[in-house]
N, C-alpha and C. Protein backbone atom coordinates (compact mmCIF):
# COMPACT_ATOMS: atom_id res chain seq x y z
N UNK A 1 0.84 -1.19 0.00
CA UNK A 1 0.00 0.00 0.00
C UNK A 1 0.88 1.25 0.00
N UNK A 2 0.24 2.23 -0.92
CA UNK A 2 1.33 3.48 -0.61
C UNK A 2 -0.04 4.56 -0.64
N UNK A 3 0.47 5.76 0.11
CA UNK A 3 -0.02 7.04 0.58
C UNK A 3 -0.23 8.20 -0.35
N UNK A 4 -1.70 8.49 -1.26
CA UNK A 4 -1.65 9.29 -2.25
C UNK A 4 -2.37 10.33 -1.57
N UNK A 5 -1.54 11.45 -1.42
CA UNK A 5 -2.03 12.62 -1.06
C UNK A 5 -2.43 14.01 -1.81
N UNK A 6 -3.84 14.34 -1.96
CA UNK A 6 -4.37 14.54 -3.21
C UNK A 6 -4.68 16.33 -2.64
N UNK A 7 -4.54 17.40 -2.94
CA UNK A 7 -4.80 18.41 -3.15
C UNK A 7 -3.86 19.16 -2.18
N UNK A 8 -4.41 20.27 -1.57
CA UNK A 8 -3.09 21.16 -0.51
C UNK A 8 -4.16 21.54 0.21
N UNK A 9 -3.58 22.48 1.17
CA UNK A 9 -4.00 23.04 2.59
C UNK A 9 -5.28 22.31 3.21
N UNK A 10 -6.65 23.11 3.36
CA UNK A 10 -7.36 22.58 4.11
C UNK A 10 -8.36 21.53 3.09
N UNK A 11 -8.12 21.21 1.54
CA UNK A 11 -8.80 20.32 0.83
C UNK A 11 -7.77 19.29 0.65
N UNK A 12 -6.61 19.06 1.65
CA UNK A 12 -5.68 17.96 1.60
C UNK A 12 -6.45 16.53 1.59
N UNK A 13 -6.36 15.31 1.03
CA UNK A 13 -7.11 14.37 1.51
C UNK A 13 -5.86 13.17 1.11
N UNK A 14 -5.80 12.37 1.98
CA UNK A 14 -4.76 10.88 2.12
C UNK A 14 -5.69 10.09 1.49
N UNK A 15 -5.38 9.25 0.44
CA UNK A 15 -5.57 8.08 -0.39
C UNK A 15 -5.06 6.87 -0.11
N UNK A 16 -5.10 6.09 0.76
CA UNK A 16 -4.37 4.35 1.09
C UNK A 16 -4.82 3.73 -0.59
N UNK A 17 -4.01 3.68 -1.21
CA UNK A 17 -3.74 3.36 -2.48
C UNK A 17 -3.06 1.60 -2.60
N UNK A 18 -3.74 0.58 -3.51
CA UNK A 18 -2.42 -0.36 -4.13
C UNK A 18 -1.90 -0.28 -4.96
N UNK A 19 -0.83 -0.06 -4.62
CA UNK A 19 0.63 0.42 -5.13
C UNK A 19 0.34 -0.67 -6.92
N UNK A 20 0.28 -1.71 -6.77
CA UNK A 20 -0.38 -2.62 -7.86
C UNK A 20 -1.03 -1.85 -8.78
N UNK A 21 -2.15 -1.93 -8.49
CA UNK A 21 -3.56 -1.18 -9.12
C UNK A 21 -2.73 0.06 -9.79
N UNK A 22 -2.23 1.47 -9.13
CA UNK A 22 -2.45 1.88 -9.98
C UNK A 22 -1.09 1.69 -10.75
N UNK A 23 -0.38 1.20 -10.84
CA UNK A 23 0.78 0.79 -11.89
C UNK A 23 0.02 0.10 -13.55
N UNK A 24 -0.57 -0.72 -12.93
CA UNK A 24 -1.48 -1.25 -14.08
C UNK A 24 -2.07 -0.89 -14.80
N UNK A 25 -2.96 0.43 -13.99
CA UNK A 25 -4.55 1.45 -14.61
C UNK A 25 -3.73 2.66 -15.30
N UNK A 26 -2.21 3.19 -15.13
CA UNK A 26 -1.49 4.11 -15.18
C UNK A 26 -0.33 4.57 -15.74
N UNK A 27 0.10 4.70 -16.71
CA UNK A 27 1.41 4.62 -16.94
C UNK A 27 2.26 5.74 -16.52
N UNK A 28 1.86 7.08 -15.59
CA UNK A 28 2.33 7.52 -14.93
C UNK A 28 2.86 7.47 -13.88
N UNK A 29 1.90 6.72 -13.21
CA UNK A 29 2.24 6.00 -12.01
C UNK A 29 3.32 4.68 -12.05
N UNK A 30 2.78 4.09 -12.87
CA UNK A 30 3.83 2.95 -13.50
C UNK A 30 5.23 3.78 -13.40
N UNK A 31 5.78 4.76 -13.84
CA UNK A 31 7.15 4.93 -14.52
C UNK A 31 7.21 5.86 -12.95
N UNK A 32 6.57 6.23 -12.27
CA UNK A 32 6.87 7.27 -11.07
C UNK A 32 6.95 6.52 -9.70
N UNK A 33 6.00 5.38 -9.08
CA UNK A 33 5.87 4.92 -8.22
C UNK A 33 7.16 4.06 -7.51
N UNK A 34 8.04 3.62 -8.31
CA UNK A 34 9.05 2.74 -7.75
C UNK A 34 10.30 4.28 -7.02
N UNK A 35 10.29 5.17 -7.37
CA UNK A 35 10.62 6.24 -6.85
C UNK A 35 10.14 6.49 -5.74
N UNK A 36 9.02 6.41 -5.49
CA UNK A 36 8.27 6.91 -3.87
C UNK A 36 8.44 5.88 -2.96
N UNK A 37 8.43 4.56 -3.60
CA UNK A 37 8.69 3.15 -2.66
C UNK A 37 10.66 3.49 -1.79
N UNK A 38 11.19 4.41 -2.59
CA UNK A 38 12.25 4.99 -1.62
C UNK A 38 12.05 5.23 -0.14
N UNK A 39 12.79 4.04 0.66
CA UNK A 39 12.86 4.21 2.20
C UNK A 39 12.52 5.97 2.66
N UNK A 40 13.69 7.12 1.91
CA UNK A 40 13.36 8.48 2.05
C UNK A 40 12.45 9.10 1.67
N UNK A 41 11.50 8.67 0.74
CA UNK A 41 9.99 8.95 0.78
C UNK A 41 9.01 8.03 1.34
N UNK A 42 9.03 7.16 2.22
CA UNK A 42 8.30 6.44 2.55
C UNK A 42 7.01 6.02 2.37
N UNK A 43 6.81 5.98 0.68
CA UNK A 43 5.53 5.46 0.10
C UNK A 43 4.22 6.33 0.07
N UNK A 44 4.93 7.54 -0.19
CA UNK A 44 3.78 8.61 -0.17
C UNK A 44 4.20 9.20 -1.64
N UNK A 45 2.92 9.73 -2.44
CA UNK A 45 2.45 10.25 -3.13
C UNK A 45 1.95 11.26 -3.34
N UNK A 46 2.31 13.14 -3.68
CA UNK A 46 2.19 13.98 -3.66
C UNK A 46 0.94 14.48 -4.44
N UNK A 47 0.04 14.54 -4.46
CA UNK A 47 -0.86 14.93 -6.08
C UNK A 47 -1.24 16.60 -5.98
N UNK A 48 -0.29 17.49 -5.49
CA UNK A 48 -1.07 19.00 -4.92
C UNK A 48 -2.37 19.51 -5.43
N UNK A 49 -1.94 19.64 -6.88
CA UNK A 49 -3.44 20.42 -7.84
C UNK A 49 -4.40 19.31 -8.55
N UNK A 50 -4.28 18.19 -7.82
CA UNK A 50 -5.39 17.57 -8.01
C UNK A 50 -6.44 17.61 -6.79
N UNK A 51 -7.95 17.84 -7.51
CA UNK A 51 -8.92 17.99 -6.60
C UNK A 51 -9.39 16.73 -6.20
N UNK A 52 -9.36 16.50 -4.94
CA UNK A 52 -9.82 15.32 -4.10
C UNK A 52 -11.32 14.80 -4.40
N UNK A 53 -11.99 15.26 -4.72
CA UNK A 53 -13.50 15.07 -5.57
C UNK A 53 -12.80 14.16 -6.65
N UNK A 54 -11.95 15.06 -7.50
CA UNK A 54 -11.86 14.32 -8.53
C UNK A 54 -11.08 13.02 -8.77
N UNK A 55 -9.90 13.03 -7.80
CA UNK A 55 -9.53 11.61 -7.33
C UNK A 55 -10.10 10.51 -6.75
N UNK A 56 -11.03 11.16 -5.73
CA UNK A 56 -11.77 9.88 -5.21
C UNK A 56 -13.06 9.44 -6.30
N UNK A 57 -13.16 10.02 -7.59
CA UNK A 57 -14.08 9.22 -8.49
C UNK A 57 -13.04 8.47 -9.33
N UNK A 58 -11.99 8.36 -9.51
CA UNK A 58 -10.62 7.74 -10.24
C UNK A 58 -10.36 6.85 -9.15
N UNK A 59 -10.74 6.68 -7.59
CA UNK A 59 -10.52 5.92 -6.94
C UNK A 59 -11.77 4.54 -7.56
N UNK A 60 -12.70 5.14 -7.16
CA UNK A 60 -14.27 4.22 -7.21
C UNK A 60 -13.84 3.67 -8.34
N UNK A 61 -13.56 4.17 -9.52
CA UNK A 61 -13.16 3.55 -10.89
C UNK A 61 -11.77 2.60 -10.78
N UNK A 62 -11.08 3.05 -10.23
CA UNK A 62 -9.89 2.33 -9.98
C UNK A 62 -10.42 0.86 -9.57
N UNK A 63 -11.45 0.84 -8.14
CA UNK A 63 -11.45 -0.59 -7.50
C UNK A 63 -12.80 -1.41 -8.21
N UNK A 64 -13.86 -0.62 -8.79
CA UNK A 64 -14.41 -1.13 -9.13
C UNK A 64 -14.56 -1.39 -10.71
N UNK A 65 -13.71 -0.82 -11.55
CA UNK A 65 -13.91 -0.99 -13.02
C UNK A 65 -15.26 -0.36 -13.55
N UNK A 66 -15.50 0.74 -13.35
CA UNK A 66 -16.74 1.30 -13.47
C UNK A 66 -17.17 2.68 -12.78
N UNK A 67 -18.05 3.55 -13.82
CA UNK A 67 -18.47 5.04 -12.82
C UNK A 67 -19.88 4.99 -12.45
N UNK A 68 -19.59 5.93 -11.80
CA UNK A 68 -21.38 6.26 -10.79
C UNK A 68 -21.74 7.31 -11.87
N UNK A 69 -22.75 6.32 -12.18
CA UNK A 69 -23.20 7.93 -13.44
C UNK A 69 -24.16 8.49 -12.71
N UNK A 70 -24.66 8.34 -11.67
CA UNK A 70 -25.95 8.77 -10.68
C UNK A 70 -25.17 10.19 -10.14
N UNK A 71 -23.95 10.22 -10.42
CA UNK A 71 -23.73 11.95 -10.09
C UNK A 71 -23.02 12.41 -10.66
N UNK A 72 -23.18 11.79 -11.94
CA UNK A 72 -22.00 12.56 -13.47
C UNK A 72 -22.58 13.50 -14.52
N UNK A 73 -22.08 14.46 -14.66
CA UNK A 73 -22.20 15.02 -16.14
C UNK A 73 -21.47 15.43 -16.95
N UNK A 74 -21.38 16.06 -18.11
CA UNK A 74 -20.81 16.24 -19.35
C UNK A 74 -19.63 16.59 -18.84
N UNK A 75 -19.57 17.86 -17.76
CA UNK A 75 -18.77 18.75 -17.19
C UNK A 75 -17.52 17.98 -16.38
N UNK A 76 -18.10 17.00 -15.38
CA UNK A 76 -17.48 16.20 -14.58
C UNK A 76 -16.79 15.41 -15.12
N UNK A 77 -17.37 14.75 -16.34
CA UNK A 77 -16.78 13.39 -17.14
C UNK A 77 -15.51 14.48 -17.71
N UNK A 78 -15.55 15.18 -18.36
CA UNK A 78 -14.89 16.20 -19.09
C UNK A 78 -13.12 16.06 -18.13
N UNK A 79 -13.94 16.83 -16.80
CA UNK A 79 -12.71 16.60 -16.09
C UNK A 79 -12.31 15.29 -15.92
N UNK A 80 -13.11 13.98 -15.68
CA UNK A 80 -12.26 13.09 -15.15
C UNK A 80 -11.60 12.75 -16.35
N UNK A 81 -11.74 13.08 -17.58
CA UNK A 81 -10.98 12.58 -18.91
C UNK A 81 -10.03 13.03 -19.16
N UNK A 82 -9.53 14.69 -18.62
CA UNK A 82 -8.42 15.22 -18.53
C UNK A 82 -7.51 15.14 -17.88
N UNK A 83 -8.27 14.37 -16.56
CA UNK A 83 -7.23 13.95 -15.68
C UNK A 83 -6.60 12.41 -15.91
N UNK A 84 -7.68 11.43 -16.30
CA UNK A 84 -7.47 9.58 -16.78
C UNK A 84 -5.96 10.26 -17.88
N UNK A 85 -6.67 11.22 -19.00
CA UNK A 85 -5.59 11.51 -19.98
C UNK A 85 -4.27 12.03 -19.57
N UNK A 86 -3.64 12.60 -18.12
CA UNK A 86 -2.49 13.36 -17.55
C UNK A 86 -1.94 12.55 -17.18
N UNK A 87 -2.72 11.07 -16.59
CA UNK A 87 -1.99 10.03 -15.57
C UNK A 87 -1.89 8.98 -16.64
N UNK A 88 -2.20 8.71 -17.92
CA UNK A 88 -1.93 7.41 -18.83
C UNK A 88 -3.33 6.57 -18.45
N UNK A 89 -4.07 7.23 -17.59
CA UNK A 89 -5.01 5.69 -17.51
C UNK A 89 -6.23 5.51 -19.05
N UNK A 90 -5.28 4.48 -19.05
CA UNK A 90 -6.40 4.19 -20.64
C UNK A 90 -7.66 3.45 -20.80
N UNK A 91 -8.13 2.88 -19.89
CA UNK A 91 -9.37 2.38 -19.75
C UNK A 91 -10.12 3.28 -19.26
N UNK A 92 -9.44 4.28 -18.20
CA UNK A 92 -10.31 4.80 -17.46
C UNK A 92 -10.66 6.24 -18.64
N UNK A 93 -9.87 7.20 -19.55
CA UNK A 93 -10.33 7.81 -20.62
C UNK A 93 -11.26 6.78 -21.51
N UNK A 94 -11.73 5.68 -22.03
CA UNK A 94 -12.30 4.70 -22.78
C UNK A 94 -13.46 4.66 -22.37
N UNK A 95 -13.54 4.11 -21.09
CA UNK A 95 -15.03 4.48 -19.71
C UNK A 95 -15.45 5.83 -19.95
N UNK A 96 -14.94 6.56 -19.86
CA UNK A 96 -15.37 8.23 -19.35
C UNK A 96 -15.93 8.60 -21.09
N UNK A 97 -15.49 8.26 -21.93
CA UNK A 97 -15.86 9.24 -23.46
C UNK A 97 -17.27 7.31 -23.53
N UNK A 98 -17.72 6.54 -23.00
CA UNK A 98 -18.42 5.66 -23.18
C UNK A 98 -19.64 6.61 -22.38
N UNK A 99 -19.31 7.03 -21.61
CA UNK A 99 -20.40 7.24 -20.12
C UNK A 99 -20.65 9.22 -21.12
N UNK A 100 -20.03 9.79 -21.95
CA UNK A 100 -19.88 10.99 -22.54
C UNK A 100 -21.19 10.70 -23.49
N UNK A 101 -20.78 9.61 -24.07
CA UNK A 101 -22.08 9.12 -25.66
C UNK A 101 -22.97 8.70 -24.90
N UNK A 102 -23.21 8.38 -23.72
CA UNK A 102 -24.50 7.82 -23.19
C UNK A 102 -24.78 8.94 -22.94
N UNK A 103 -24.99 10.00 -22.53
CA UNK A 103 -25.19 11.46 -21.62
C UNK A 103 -25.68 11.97 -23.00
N UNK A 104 -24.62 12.19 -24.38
CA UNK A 104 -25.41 12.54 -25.23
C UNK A 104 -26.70 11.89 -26.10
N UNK A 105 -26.49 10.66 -25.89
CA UNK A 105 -27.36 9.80 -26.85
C UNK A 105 -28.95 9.83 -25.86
N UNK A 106 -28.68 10.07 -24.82
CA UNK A 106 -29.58 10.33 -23.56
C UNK A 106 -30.44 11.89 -23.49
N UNK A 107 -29.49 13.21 -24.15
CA UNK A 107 -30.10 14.40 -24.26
C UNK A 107 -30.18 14.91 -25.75
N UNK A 108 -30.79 14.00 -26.33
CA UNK A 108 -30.49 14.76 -28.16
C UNK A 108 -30.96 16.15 -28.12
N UNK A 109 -31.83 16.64 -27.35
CA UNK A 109 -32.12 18.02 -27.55
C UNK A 109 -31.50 19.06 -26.74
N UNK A 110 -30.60 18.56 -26.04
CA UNK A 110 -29.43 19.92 -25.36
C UNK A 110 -28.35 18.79 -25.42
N UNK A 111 -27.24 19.81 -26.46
CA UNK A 111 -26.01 19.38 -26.65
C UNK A 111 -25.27 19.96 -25.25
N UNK A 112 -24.50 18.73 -24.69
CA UNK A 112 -23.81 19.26 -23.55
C UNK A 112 -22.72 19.70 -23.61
N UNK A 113 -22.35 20.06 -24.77
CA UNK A 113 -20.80 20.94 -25.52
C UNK A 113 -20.81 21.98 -24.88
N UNK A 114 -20.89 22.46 -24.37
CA UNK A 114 -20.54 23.81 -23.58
C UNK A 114 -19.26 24.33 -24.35
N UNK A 115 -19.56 25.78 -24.70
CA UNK A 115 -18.32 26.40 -24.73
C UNK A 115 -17.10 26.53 -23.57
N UNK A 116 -17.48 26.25 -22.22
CA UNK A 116 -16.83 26.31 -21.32
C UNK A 116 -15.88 25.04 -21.25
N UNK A 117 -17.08 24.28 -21.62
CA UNK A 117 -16.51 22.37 -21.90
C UNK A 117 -15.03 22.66 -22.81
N UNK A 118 -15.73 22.76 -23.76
CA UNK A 118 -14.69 23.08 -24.88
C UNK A 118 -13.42 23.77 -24.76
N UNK A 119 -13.46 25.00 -23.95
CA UNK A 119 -12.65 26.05 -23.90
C UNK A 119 -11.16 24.88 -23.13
N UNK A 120 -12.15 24.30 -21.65
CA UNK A 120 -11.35 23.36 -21.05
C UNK A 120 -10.56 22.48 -21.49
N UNK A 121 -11.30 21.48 -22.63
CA UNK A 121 -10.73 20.30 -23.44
C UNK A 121 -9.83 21.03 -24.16
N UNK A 122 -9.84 22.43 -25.33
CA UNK A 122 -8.78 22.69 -26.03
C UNK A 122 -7.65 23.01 -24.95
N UNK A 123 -7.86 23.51 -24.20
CA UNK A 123 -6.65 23.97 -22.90
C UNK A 123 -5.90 23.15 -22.38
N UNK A 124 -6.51 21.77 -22.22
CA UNK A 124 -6.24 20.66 -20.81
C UNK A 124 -5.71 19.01 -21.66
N UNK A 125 -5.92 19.10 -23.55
CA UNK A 125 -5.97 18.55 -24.03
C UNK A 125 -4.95 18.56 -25.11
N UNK A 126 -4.13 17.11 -25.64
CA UNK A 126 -3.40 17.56 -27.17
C UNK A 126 -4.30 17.72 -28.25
N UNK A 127 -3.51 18.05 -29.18
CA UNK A 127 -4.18 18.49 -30.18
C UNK A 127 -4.91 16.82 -31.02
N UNK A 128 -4.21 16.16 -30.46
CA UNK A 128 -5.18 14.59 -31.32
C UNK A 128 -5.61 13.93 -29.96
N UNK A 129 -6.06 14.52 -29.38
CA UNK A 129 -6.84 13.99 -28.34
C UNK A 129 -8.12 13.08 -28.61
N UNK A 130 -8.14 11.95 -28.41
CA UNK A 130 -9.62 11.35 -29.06
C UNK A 130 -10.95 11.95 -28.52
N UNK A 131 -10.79 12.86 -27.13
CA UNK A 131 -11.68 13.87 -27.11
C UNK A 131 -12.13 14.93 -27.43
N UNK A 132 -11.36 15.49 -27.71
CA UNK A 132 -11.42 16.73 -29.08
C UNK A 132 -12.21 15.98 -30.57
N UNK A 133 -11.67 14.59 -30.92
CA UNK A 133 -12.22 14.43 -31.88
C UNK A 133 -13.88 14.26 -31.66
N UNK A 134 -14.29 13.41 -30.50
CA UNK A 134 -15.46 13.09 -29.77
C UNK A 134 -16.57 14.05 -30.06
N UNK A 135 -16.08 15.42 -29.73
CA UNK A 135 -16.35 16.41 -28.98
C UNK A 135 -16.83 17.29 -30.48
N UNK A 136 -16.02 17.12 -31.56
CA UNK A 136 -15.99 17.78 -33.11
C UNK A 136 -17.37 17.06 -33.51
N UNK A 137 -17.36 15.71 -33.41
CA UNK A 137 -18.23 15.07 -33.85
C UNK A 137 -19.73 15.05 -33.20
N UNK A 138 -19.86 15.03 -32.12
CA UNK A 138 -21.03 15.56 -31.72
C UNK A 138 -21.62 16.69 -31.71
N UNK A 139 -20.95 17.91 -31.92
CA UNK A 139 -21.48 19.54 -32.52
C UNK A 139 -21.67 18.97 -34.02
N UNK A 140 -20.94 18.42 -34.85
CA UNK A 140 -21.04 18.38 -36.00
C UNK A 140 -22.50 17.32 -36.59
N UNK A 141 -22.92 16.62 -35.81
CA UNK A 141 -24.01 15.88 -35.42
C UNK A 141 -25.03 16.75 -34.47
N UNK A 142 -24.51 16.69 -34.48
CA UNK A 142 -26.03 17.75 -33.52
C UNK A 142 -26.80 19.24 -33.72
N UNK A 143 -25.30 19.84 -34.24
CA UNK A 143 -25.61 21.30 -34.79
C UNK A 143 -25.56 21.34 -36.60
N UNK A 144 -26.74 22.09 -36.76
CA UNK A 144 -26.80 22.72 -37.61
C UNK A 144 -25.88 23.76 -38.21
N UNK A 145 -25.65 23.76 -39.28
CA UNK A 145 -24.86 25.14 -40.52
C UNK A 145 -25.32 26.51 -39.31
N UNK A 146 -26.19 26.67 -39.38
CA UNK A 146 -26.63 28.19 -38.53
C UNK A 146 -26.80 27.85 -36.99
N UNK A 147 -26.58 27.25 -36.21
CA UNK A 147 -26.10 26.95 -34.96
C UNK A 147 -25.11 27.34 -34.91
N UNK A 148 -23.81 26.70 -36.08
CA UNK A 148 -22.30 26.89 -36.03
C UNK A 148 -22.11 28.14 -36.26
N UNK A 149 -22.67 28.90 -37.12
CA UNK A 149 -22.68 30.49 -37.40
C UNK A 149 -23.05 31.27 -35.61
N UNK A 150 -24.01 30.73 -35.37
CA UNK A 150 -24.16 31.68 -34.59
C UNK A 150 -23.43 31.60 -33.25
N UNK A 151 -22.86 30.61 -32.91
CA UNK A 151 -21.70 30.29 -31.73
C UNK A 151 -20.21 30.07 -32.06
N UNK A 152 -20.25 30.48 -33.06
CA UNK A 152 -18.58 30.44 -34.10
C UNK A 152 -17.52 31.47 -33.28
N UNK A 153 -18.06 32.32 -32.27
CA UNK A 153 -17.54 33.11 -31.89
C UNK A 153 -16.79 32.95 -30.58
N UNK A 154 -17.31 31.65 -30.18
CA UNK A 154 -17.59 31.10 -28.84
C UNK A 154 -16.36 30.04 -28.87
N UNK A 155 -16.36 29.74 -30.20
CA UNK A 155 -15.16 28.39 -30.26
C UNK A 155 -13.53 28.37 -30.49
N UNK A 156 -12.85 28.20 -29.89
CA UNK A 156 -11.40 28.11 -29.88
C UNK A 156 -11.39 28.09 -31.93
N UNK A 157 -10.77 29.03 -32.02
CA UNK A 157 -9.93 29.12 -33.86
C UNK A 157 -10.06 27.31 -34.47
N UNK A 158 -9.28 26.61 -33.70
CA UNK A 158 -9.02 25.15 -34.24
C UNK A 158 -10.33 24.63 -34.21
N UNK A 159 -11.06 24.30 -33.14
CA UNK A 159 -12.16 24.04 -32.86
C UNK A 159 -13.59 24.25 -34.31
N UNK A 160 -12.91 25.49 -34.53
CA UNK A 160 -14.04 25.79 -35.36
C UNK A 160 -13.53 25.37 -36.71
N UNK A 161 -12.14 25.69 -36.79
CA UNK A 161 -12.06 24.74 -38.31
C UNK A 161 -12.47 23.14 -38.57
N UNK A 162 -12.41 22.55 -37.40
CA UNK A 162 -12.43 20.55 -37.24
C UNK A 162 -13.95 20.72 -37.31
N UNK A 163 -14.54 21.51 -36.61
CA UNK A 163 -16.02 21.74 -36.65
C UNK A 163 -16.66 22.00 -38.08
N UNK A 164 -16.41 22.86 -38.68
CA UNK A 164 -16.79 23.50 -40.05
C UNK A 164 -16.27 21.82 -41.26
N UNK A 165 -15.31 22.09 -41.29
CA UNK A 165 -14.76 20.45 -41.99
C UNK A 165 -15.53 19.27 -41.83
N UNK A 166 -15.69 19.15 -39.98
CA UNK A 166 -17.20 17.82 -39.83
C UNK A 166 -18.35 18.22 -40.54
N UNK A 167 -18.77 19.21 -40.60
CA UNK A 167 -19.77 20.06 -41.14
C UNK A 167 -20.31 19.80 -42.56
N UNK A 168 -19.17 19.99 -43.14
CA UNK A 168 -18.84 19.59 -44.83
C UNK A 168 -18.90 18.13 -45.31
N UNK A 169 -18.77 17.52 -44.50
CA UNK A 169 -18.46 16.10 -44.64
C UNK A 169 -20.19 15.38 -44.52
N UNK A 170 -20.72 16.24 -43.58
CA UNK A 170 -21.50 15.47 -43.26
C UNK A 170 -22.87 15.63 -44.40
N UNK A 171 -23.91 14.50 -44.30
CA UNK A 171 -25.01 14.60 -45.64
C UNK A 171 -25.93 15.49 -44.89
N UNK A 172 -26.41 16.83 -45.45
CA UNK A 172 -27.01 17.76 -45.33
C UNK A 172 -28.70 17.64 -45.34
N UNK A 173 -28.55 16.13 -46.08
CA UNK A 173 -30.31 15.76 -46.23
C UNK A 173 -30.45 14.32 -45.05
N UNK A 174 -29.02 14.54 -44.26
CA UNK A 174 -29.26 12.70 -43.53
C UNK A 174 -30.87 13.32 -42.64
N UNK A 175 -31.33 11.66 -42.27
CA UNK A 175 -32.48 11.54 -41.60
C UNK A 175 -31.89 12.17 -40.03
N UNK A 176 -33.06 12.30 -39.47
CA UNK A 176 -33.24 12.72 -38.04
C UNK A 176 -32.73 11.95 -37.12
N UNK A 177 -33.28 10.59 -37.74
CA UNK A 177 -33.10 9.31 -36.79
C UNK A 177 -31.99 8.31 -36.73
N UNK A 178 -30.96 9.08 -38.10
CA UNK A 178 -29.83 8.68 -38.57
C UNK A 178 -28.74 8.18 -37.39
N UNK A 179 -27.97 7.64 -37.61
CA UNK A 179 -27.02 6.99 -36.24
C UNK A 179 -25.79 7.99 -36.50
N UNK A 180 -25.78 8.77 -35.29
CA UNK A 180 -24.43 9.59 -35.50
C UNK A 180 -23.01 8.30 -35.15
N UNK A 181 -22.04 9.04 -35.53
CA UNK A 181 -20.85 8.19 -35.49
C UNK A 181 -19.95 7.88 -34.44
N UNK A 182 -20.53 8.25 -33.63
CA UNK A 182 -20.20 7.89 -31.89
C UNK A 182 -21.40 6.84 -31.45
N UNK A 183 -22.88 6.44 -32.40
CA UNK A 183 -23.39 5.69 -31.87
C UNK A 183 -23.38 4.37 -32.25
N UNK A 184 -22.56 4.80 -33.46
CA UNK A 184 -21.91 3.49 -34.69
C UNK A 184 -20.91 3.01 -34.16
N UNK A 185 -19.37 3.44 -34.05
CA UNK A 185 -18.55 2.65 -33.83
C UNK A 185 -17.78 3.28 -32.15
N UNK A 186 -17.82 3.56 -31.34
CA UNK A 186 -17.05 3.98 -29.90
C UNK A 186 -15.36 3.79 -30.41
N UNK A 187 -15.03 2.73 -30.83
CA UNK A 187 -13.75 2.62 -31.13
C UNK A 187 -12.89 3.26 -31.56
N UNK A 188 -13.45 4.27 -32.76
CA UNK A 188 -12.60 5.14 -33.60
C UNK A 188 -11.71 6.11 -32.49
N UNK A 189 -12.72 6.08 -31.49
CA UNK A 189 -12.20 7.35 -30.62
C UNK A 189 -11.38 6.65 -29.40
N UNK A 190 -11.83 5.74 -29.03
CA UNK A 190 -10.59 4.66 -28.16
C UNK A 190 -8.95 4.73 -28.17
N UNK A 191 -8.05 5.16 -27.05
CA UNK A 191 -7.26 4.72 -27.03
C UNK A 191 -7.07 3.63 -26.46
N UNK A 192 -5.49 3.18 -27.19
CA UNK A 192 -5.40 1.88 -26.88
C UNK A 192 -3.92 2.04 -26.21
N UNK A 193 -3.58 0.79 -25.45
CA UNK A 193 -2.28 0.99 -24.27
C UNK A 193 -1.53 0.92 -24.85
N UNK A 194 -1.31 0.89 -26.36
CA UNK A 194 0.31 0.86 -27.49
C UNK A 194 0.48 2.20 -27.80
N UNK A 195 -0.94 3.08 -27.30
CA UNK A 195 -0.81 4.41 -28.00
C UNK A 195 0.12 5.09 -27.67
N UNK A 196 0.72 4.94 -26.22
CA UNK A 196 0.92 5.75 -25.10
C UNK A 196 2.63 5.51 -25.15
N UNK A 197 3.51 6.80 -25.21
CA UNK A 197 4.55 6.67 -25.09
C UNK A 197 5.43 5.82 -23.60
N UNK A 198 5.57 5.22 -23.64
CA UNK A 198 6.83 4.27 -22.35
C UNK A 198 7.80 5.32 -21.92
């Protein structure tokens, strides 16, 4: 067991962690943890600017292989994907953009794209992030030519070009009831554990 200590001052919170687990779920942890197992750090784990909310749902996921969607949304998933994506955990980004298409396939009539969402993901995200692509594809599915006009102003420069391009691509006469492409294949947007630099 080692000691993950997750945020600073009075939102400090101690994590009794297996040292196992997250080597496996992590490839950050993987390449960092045999460092802290140092007698002079005595099996503690620093995490300062991570929010303890948001670790202890990376915990629940950690032991149980699975999220509580009973208190998730677009916003939350958003973050835990930026964070699964900082630490290497690749199942746990795979889960989180799965539990993303259910939330949308669940609200077809309010897209939960938030410009704020967005602003976050271009900020917190690389540029081939399979959430960024996720994220292109569901405005581009969901919004209309004059939707995109009228919130074009709202969207990160890049954002709006991947947006406008999905735009173009897509059939202008498809049906209503048509299967967008997050409800077709999940995979395209999947990383996989070869993706990830060692």
């Amino acid at each position: 067991m080692i000691t993950v200590n997750v945020g600073m001052g009075e939102e400090l919170e101690s994590f009794p962690m297996h040292k196992e687990l997250l080597e496996y779920h992590s490839s950050l942890f993987r390449k960092s943890l045999d460092a802290c197992m140092k007698p002079e750090n005595l099996g503690v784990v620093d995490l300062p600017t991570i929010s303890p909310t948001l670790f202890r749902k990376f915990e629940v996921w950690l032991y149980n292989l699975g999220l509580d969607m009973d208190s998730e949304s677009f916003s939350s998933l958003t973050d835990l994907y930026i964070f699964a994506e900082s630490i290497g955990a690749v199942q746990l980004q795979n889960s989180t953009l799965e539990a993303m298409r259910d939330l949308v396939i669940d609200s077809k009539d309010n897209i939960p794209c938030h410009h704020a969402i967005i602003d976050k993901v271009w900020k917190h995200t690389g540029l081939d992030s399979p959430l960024r692509t996720f994220i292109v594809d569901v405005l581009a599915f969901e919004m209309s030519l004059e939707q995109c006009r009228l919130y074009a102003s709202k969207f990160p420069w890049d954002t709006l070009i991947r947006l406008l391009e999905a735009l173009m691509k897509r059939n202008p006469e498809r049906s209503t009831d048509e299967d967008a492409p997050y409800e077709l294949d999940m995979e395209q947007y999947y990383v996989k554990e070869g993706d990830l630099d060692d």
